[in-house]
C-alpha atoms as a PDB file:
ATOM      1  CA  UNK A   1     -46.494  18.040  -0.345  1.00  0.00           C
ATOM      2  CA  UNK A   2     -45.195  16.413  -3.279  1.00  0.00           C
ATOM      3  CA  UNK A   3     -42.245  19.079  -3.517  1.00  0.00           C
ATOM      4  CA  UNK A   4     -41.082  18.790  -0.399  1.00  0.00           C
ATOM      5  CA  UNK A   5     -41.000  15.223  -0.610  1.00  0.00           C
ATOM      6  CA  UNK A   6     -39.269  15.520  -4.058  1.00  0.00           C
ATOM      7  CA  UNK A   7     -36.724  18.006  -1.983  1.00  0.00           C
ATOM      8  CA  UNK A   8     -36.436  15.847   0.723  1.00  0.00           C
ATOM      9  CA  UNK A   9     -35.054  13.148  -1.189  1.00  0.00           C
ATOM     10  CA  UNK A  10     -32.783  15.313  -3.541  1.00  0.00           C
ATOM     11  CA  UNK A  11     -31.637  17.098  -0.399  1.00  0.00           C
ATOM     12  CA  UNK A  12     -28.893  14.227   0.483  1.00  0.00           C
ATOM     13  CA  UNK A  13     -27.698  13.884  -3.274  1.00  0.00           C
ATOM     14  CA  UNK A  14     -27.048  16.984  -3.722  1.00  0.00           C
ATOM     15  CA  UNK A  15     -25.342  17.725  -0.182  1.00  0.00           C
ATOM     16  CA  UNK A  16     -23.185  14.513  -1.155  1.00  0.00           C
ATOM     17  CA  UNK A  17     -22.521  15.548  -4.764  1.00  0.00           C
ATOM     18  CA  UNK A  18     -21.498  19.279  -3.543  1.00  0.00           C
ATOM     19  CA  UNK A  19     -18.328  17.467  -1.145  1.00  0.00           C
ATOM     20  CA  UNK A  20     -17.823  15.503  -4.166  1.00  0.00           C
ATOM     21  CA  UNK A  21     -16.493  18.538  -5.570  1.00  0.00           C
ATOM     22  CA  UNK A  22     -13.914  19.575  -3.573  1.00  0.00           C
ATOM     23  CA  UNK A  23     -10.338  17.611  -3.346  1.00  0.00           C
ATOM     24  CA  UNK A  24      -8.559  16.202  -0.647  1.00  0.00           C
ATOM     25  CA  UNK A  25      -4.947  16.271  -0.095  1.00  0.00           C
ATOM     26  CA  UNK A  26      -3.754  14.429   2.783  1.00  0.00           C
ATOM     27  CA  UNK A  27      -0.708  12.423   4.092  1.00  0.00           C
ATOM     28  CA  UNK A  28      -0.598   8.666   4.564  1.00  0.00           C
ATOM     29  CA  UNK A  29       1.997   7.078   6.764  1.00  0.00           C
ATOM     30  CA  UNK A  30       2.641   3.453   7.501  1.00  0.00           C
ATOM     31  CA  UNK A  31       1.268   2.739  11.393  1.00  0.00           C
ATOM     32  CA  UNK A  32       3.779   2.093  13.998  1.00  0.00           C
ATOM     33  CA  UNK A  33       5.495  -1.763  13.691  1.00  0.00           C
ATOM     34  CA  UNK A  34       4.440  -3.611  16.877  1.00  0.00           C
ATOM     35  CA  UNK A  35       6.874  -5.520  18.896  1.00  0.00           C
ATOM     36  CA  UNK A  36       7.686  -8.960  16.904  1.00  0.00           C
ATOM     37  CA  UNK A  37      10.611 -12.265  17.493  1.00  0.00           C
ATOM     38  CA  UNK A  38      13.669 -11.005  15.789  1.00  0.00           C
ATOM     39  CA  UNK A  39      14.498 -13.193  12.943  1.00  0.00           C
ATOM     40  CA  UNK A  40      17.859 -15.913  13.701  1.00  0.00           C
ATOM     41  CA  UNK A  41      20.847 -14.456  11.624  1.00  0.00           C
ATOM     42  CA  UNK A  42      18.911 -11.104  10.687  1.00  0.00           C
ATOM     43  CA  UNK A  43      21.552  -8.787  12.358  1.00  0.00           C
ATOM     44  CA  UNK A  44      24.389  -9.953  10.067  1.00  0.00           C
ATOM     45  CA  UNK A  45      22.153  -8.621   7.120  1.00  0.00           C
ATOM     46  CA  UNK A  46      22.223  -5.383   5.738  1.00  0.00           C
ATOM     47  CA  UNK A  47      19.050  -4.511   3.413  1.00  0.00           C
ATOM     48  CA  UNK A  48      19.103  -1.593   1.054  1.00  0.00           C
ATOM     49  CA  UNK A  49      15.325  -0.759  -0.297  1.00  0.00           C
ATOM     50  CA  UNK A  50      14.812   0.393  -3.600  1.00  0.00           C
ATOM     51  CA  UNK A  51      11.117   1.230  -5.057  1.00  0.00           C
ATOM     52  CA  UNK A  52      10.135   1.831  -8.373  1.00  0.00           C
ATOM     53  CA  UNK A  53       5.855   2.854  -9.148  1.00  0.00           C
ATOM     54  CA  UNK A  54       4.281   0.754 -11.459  1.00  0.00           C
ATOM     55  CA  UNK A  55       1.172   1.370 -10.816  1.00  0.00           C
ATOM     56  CA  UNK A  56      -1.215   1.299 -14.687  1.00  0.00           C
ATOM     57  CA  UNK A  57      -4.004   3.561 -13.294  1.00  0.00           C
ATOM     58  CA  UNK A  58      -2.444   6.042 -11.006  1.00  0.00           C
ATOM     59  CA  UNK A  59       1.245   7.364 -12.069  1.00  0.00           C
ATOM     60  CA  UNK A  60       1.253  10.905 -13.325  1.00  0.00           C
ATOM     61  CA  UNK A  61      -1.537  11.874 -11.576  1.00  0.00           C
ATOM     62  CA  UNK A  62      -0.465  14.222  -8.852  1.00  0.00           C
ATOM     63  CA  UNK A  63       0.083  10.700  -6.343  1.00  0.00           C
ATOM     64  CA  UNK A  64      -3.952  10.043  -6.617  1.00  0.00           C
ATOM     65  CA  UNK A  65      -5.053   7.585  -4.098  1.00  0.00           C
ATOM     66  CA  UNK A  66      -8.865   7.780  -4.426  1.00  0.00           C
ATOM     67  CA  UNK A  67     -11.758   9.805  -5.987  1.00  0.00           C
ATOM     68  CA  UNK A  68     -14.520  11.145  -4.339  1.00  0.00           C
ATOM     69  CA  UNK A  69     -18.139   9.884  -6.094  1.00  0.00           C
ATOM     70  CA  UNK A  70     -21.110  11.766  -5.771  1.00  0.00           C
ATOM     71  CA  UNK A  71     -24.926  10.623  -5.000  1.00  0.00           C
ATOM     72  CA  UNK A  72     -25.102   9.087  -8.357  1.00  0.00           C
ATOM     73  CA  UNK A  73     -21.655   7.495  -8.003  1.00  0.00           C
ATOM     74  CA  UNK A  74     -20.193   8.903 -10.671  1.00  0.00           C
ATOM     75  CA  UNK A  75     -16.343   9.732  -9.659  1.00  0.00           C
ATOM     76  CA  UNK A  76     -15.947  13.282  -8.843  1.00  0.00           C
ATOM     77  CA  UNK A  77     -12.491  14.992  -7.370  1.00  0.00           C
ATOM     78  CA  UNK A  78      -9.600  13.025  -6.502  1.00  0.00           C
ATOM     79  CA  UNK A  79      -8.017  12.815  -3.443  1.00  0.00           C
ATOM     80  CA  UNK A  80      -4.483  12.647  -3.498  1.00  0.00           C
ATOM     81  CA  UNK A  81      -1.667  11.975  -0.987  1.00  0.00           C
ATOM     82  CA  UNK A  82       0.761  14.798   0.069  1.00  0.00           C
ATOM     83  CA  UNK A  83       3.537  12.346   0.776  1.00  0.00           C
ATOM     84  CA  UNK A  84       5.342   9.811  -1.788  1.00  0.00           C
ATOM     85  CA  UNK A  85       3.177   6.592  -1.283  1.00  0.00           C
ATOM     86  CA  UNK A  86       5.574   4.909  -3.380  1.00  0.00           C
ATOM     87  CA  UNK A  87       8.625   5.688  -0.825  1.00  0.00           C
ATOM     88  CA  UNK A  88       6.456   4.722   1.735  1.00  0.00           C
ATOM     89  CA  UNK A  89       5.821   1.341   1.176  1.00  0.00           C
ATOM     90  CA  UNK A  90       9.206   0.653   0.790  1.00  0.00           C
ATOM     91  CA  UNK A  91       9.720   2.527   4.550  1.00  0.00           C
ATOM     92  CA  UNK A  92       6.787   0.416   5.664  1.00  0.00           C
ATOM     93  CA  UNK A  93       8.831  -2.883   4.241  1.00  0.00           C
ATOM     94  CA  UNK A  94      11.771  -1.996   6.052  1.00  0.00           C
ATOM     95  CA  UNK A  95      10.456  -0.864   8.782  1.00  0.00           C
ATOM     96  CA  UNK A  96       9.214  -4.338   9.696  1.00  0.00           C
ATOM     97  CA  UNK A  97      12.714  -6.076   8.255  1.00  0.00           C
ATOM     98  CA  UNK A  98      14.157  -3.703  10.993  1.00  0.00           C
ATOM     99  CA  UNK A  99      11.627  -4.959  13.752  1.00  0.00           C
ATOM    100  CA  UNK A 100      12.753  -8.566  13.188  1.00  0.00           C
ATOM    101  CA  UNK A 101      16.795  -7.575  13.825  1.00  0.00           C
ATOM    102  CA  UNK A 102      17.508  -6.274   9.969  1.00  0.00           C
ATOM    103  CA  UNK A 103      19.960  -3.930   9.389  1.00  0.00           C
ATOM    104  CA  UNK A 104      19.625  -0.869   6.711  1.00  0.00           C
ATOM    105  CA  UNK A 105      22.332  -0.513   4.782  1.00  0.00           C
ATOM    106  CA  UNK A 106      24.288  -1.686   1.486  1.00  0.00           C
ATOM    107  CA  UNK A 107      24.204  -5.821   0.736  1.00  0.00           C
ATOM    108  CA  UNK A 108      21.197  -7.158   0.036  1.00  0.00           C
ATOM    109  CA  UNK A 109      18.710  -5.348  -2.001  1.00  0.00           C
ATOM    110  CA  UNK A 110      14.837  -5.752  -2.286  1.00  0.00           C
ATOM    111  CA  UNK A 111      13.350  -3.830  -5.246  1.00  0.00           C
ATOM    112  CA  UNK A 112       9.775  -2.993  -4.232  1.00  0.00           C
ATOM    113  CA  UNK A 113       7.208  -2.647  -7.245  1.00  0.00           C
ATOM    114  CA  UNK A 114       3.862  -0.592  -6.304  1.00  0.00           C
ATOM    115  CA  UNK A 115       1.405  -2.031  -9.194  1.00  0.00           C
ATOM    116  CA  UNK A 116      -1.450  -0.739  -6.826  1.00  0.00           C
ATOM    117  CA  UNK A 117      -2.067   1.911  -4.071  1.00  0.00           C
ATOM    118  CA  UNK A 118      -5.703   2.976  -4.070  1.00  0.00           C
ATOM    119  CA  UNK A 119      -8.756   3.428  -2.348  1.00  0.00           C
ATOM    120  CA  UNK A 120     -12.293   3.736  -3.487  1.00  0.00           C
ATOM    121  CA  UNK A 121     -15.783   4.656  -1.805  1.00  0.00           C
ATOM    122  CA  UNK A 122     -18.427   2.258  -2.078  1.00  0.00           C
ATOM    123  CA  UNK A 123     -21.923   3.236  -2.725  1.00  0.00           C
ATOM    124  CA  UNK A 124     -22.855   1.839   1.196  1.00  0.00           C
ATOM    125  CA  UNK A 125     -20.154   3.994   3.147  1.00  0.00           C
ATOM    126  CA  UNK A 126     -17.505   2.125   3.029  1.00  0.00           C
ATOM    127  CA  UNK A 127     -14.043   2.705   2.246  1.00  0.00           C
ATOM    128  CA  UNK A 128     -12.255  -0.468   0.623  1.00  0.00           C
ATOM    129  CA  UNK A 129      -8.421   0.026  -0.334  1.00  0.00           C
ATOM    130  CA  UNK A 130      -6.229  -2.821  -2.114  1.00  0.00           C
ATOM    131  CA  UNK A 131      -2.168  -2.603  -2.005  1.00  0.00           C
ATOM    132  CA  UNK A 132       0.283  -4.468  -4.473  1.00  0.00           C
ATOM    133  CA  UNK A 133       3.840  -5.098  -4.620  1.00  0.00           C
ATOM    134  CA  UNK A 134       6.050  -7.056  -6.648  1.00  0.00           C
ATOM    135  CA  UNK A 135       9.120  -7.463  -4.778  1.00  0.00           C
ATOM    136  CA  UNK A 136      12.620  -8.919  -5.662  1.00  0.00           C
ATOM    137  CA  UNK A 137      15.813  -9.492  -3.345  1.00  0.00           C
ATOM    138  CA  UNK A 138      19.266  -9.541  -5.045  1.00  0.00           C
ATOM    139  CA  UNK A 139      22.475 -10.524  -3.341  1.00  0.00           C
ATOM    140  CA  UNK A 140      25.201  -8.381  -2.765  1.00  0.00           C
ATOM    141  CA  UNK A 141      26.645  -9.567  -6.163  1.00  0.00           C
ATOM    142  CA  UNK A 142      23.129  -8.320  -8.197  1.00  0.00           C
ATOM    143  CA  UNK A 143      21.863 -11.466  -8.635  1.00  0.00           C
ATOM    144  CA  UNK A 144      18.396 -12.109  -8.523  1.00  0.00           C
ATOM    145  CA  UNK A 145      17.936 -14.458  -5.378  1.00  0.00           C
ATOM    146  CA  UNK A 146      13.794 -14.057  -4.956  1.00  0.00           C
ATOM    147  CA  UNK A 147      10.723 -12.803  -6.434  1.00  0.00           C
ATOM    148  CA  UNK A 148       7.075 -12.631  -5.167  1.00  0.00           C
ATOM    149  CA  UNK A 149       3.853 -10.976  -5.472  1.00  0.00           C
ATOM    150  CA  UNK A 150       2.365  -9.189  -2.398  1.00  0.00           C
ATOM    151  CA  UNK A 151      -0.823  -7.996  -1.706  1.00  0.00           C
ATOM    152  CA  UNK A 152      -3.575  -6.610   1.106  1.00  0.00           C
ATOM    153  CA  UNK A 153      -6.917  -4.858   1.550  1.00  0.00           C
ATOM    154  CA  UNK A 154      -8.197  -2.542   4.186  1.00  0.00           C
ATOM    155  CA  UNK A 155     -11.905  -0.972   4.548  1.00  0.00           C
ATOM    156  CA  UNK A 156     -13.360   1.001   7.287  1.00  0.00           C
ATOM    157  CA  UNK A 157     -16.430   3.165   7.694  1.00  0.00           C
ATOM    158  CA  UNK A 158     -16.863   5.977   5.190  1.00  0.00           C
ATOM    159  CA  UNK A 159     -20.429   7.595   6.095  1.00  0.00           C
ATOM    160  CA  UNK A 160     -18.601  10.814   4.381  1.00  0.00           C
ATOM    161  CA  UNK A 161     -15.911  10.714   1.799  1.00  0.00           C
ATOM    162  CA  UNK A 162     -12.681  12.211   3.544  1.00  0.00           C
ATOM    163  CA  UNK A 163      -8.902  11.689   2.748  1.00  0.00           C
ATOM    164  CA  UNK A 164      -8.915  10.872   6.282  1.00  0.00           C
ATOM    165  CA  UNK A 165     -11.140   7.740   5.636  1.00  0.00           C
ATOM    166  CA  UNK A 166      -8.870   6.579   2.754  1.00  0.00           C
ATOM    167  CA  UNK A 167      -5.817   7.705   4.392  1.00  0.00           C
ATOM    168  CA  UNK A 168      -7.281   4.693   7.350  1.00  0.00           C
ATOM    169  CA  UNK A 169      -8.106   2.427   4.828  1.00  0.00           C
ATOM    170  CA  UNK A 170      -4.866   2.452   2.805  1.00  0.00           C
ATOM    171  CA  UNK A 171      -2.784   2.309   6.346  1.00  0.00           C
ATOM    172  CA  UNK A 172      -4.657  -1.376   6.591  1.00  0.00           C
ATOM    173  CA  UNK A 173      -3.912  -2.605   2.893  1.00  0.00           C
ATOM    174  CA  UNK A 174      -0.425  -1.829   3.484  1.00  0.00           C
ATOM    175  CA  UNK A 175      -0.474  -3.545   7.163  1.00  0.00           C
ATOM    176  CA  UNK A 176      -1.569  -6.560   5.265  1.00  0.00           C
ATOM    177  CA  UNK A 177       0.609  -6.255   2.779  1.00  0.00           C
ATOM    178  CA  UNK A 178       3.691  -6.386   5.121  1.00  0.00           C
ATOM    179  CA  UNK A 179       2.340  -9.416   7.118  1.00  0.00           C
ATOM    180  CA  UNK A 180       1.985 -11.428   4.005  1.00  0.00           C
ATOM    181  CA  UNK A 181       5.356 -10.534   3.069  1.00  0.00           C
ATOM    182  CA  UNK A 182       6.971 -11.006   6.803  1.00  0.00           C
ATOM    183  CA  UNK A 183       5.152 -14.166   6.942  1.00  0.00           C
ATOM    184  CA  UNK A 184       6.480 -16.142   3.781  1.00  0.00           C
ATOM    185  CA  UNK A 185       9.398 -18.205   4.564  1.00  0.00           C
ATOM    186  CA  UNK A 186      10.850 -18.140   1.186  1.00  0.00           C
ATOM    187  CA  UNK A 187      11.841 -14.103   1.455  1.00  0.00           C
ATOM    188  CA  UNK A 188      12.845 -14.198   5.177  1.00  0.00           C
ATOM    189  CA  UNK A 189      15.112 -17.012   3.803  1.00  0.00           C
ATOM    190  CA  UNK A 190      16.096 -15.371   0.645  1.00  0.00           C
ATOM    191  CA  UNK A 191      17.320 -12.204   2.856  1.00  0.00           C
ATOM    192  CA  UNK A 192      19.500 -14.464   5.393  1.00  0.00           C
ATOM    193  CA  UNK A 193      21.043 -16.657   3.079  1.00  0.00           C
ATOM    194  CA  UNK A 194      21.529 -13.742   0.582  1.00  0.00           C
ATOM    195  CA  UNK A 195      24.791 -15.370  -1.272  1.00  0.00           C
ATOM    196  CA  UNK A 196      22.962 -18.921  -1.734  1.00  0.00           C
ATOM    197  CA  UNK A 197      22.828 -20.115  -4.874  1.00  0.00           C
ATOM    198  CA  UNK A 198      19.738 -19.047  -7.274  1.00  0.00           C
ATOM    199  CA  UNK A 199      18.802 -22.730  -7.257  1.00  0.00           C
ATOM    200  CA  UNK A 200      18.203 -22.561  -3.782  1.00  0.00           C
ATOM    201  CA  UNK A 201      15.566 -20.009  -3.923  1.00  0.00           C
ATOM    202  CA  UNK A 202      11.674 -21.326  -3.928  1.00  0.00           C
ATOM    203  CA  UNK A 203      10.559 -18.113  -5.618  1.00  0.00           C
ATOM    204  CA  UNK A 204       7.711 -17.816  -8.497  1.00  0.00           C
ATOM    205  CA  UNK A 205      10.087 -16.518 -11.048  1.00  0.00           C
ATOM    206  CA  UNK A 206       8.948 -13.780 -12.918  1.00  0.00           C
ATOM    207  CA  UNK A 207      10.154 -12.728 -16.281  1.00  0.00           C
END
C-alpha cells in the first residue's frame, strides 16, 4: 500500500518533469487591432519604425521566450519563438499608429527598445508574461522629440506547459503594452506635431 501511494504521488512529477524535457518552438503574432477613432492630423504623418533588442536575459538565445519547469520547478527546456519577437512589436506598434489614420513611411521615426519579452510558468498553472519597450520618436530632422517607457502583462491558464500557452500570454503583454502607449497623450502629440520644438515635448528624458 505504501508503494503505490509513494507512486501515486510521484506519478504527476514525473509525467510533468518528462514534458519538461522537450522544447517548444512556436510563432507569436500580435492579435488583430480592433476598430478605434482615428487620431486629428494623423494622416499627414508618415511613421517609419525602427527596433533594436535590448533585452539583458534573453538575446543570443535562439529568440527564447519562456522555459518549461518541471514538478520541482526547476527550469527545464526553453521554448522559443519561430518568428522575430523583436520585429514584431514594432509591427504590433504600428499596426495600431495605422488604426488611428497613421501613415507608414519615411518622416517621423519611433525607435522601439524590447528590454523584455518573456513568459514564465508559475508553480499553480498559470502562465504570466511581462513586455517592455523603451520607445523614442525623432522628427524628420533626427532630433529627439519624445521618450517613454512602456510596459504590459498577460497570464492565462497553463494546466500544461505549451508554447501555445505562452504564445497567449505574450499576445496579452504586448496588447497592453500598445494601449499604454496609444493612450499617453504626450507620444500621440509628439508624432503629430513631429517638427515642434524639443521644449515642447513632456517626455521623461532619458540619457
Amino acid at each position: 500500500m505504501k508503494r503505490l501511494i509513494r507512486a501515486l504521488v510521484l506519478l504527476p512529477l514525473l509525467a510533468t518533469t518528462a514534458c519538461a524535457i522537450v522544447g517548444d518552438d512556436i510563432e507569436v503574432r500580435y492579435p488583430p487591432v480592433a476598430a478605434v477613432t482615428p487620431v486629428s492630423g494623423a494622416g499627414a504623418v508618415a511613421v517609419t519604425i525602427a527596433t533594436q533588442d535590448k533585452r539583458p536575459e534573453e538575446r543570443g538565445s535562439g529568440n527564447r521566450i519562456s522555459a518549461k519547469r518541471n514538478g520541482f520547478y526547476m527550469e527545464m527546456a526553453s521554448i522559443t519563438a519561430s518568428n522575430d519577437v523583436v520585429a514584431e512589436t514594432g509591427r504590433a506598434i504600428m499596426a495600431e499608429l495605422a488604426a488611428r489614420g497613421f501613415r507608414e513611411g519615411a518622416g517621423v521615426k519611433v525607435e522601439v527598445d524590447v528590454r523584455r519579452f518573456f513568459n514564465r510558468f508559475t508553480y499553480v498553472g498559470v502562465a504570466v508574461s511581462d513586455v517592455q519597450v523603451t520607445v523614442r520618436v525623432r522628427g524628420a530632422d533626427g532630433n529627439q522629440i519624445y521618450t517613454r517607457d512602456y510596459q504590459g502583462q498577460g497570464s492565462t491558464s497553463a494546466p500544461f506547459q505549451r508554447g501555445a500557452n505562452a504564445a497567449e500570454s505574450l499576445q496579452q503583454a504586448m496588447r497592453a503594452m500598445t494601449r499604454e502607449a496609444m493612450s499617453d497623450p504626450g507620444f500621440i502629440a509628439a508624432l503629430t506635431s513631429a517638427n515642434a520644438p524639443v521644449a515642447a515635448a513632456t517626455g521623461l528624458p532619458r540619457s
